[in-house]
PDB file of N, CA and C in Angstrom:
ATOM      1  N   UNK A   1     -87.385 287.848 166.807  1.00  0.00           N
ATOM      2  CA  UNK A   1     -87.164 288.767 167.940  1.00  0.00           C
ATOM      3  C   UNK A   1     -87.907 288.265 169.175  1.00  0.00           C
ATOM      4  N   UNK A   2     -89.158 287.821 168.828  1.00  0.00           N
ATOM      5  CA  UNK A   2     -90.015 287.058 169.918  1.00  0.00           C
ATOM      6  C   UNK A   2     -89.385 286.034 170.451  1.00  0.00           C
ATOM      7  N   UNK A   3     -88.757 285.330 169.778  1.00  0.00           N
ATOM      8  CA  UNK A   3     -87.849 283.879 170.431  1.00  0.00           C
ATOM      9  C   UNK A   3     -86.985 284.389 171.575  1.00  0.00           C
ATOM     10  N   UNK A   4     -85.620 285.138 170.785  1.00  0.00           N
ATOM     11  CA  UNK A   4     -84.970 285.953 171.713  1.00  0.00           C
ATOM     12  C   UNK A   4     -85.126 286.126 172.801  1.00  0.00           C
ATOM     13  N   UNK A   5     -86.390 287.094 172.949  1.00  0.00           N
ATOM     14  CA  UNK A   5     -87.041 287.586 173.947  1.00  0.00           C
ATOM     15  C   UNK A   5     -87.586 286.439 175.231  1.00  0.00           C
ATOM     16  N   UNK A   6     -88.119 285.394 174.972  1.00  0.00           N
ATOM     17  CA  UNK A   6     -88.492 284.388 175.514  1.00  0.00           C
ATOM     18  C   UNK A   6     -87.282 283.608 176.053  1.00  0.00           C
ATOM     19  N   UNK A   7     -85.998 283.158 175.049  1.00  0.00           N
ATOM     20  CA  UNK A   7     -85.366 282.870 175.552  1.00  0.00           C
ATOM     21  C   UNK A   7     -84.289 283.608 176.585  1.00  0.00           C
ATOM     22  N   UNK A   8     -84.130 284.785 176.544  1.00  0.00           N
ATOM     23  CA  UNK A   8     -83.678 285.725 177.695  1.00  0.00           C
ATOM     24  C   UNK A   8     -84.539 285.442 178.904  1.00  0.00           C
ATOM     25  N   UNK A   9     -85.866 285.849 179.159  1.00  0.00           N
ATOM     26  CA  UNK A   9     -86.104 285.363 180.599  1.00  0.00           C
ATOM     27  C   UNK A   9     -86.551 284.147 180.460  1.00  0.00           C
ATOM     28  N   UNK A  10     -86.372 282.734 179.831  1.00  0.00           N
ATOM     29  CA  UNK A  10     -85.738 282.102 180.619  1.00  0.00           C
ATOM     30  C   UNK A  10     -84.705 282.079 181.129  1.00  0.00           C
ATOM     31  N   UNK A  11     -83.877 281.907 180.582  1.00  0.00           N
ATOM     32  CA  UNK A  11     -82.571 282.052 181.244  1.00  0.00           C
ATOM     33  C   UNK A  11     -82.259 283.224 182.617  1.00  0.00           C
ATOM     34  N   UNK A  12     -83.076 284.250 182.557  1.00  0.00           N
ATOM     35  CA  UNK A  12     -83.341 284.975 183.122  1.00  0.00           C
ATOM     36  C   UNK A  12     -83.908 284.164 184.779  1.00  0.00           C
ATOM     37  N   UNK A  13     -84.589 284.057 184.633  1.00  0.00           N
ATOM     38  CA  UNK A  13     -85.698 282.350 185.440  1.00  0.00           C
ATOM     39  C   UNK A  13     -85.112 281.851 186.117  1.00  0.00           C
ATOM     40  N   UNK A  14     -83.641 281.122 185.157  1.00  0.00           N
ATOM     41  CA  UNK A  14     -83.265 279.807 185.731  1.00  0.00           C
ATOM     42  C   UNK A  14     -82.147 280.524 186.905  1.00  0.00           C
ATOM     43  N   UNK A  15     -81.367 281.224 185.867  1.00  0.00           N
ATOM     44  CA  UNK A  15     -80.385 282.034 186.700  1.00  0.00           C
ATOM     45  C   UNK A  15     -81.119 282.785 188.036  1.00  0.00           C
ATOM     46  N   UNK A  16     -82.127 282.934 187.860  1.00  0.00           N
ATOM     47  CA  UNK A  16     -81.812 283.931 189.488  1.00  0.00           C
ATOM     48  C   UNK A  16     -82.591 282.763 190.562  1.00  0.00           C
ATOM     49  N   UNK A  17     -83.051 281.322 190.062  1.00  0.00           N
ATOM     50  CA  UNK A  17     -83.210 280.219 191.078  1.00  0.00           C
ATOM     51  C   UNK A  17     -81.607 279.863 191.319  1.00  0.00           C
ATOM     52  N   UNK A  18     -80.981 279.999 190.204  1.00  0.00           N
ATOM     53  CA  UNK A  18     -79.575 279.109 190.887  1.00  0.00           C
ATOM     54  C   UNK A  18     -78.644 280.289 191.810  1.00  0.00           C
ATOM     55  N   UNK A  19     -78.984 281.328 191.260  1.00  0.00           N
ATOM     56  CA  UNK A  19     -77.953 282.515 191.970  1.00  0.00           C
ATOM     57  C   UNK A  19     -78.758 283.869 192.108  1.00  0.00           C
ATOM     58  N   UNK A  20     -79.730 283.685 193.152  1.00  0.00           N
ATOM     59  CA  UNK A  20     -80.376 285.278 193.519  1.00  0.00           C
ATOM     60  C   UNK A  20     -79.730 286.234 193.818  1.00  0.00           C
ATOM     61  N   UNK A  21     -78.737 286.094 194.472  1.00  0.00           N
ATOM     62  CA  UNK A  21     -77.789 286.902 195.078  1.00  0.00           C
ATOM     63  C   UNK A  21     -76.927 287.857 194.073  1.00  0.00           C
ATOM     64  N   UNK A  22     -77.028 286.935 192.306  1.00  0.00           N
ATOM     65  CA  UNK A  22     -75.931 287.417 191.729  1.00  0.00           C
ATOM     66  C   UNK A  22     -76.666 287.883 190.266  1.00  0.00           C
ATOM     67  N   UNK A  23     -78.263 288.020 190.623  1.00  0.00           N
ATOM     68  CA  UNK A  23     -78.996 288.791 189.013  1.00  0.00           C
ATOM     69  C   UNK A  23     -79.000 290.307 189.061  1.00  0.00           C
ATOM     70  N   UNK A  24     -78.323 290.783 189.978  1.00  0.00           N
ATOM     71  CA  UNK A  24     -78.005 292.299 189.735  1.00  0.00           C
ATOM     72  C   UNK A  24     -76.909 292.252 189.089  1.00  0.00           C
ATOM     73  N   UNK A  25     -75.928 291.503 189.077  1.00  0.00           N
ATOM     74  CA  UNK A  25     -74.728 291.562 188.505  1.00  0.00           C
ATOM     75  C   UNK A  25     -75.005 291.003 186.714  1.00  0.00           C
ATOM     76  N   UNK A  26     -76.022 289.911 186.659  1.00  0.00           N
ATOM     77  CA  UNK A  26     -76.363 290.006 185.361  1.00  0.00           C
ATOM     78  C   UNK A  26     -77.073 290.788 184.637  1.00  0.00           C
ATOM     79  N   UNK A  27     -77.963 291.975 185.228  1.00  0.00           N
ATOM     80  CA  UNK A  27     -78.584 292.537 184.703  1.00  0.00           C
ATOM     81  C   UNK A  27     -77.212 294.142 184.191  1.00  0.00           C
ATOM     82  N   UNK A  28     -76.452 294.094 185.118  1.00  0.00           N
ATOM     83  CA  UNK A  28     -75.243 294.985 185.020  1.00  0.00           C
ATOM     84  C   UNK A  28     -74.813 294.200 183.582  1.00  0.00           C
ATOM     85  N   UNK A  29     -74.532 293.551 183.553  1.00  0.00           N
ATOM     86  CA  UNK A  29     -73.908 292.470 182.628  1.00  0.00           C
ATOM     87  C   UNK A  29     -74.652 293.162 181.006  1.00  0.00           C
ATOM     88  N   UNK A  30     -75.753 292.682 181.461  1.00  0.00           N
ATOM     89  CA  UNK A  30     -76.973 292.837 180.088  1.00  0.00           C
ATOM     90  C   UNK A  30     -76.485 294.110 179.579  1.00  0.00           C
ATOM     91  N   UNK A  31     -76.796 295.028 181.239  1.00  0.00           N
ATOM     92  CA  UNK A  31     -76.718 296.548 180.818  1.00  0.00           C
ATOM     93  C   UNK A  31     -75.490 297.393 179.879  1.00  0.00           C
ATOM     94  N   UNK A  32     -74.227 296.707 180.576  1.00  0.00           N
ATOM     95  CA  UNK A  32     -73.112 297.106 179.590  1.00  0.00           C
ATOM     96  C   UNK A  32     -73.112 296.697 178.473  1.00  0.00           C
ATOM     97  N   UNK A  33     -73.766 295.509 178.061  1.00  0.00           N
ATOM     98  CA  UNK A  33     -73.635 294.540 176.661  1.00  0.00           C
ATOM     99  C   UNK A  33     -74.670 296.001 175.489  1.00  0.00           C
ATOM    100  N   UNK A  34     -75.466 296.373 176.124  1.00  0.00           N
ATOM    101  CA  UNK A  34     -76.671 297.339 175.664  1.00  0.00           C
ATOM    102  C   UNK A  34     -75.974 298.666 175.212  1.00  0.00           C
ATOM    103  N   UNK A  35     -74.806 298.795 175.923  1.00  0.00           N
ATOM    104  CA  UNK A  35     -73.876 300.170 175.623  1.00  0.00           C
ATOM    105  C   UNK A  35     -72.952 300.054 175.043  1.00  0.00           C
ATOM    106  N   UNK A  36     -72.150 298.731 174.708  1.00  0.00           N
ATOM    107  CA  UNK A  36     -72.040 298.420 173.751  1.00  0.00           C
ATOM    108  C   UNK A  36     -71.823 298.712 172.564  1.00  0.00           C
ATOM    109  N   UNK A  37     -73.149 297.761 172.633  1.00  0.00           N
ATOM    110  CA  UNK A  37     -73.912 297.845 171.009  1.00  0.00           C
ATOM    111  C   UNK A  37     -74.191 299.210 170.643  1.00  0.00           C
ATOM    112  N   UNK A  38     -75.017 299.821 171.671  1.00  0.00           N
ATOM    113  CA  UNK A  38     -75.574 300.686 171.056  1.00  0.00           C
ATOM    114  C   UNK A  38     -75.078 301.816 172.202  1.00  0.00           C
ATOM    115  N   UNK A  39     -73.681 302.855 171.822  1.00  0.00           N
ATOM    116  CA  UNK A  39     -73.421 303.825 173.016  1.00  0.00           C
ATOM    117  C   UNK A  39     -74.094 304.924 172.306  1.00  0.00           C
ATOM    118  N   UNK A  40     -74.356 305.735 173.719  1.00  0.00           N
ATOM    119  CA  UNK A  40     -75.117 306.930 173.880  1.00  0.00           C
ATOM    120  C   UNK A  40     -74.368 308.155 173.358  1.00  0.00           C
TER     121      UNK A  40
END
């Protein structure tokens, strides 16, 4: 779970040096993936 975790912000990291403009849209991204899995 710790790996995971580490490897999300990186990627997290890299993505918002290559595209700042567009980590709200991945975090939207994350967020639907989260509802998903697991709806309320």
């Amino acid at each position: 779970l710790m790996v995971y975790i580490i490897i999300i912000v990186i990627y997290v990291n890299i993505y918002f040096k290559l595209h700042p403009k567009k980590i709200l849209k991945l975090f939207t991204m994350i967020h639907l993936k989260k509802l998903l899995v697991f709806p309320l």
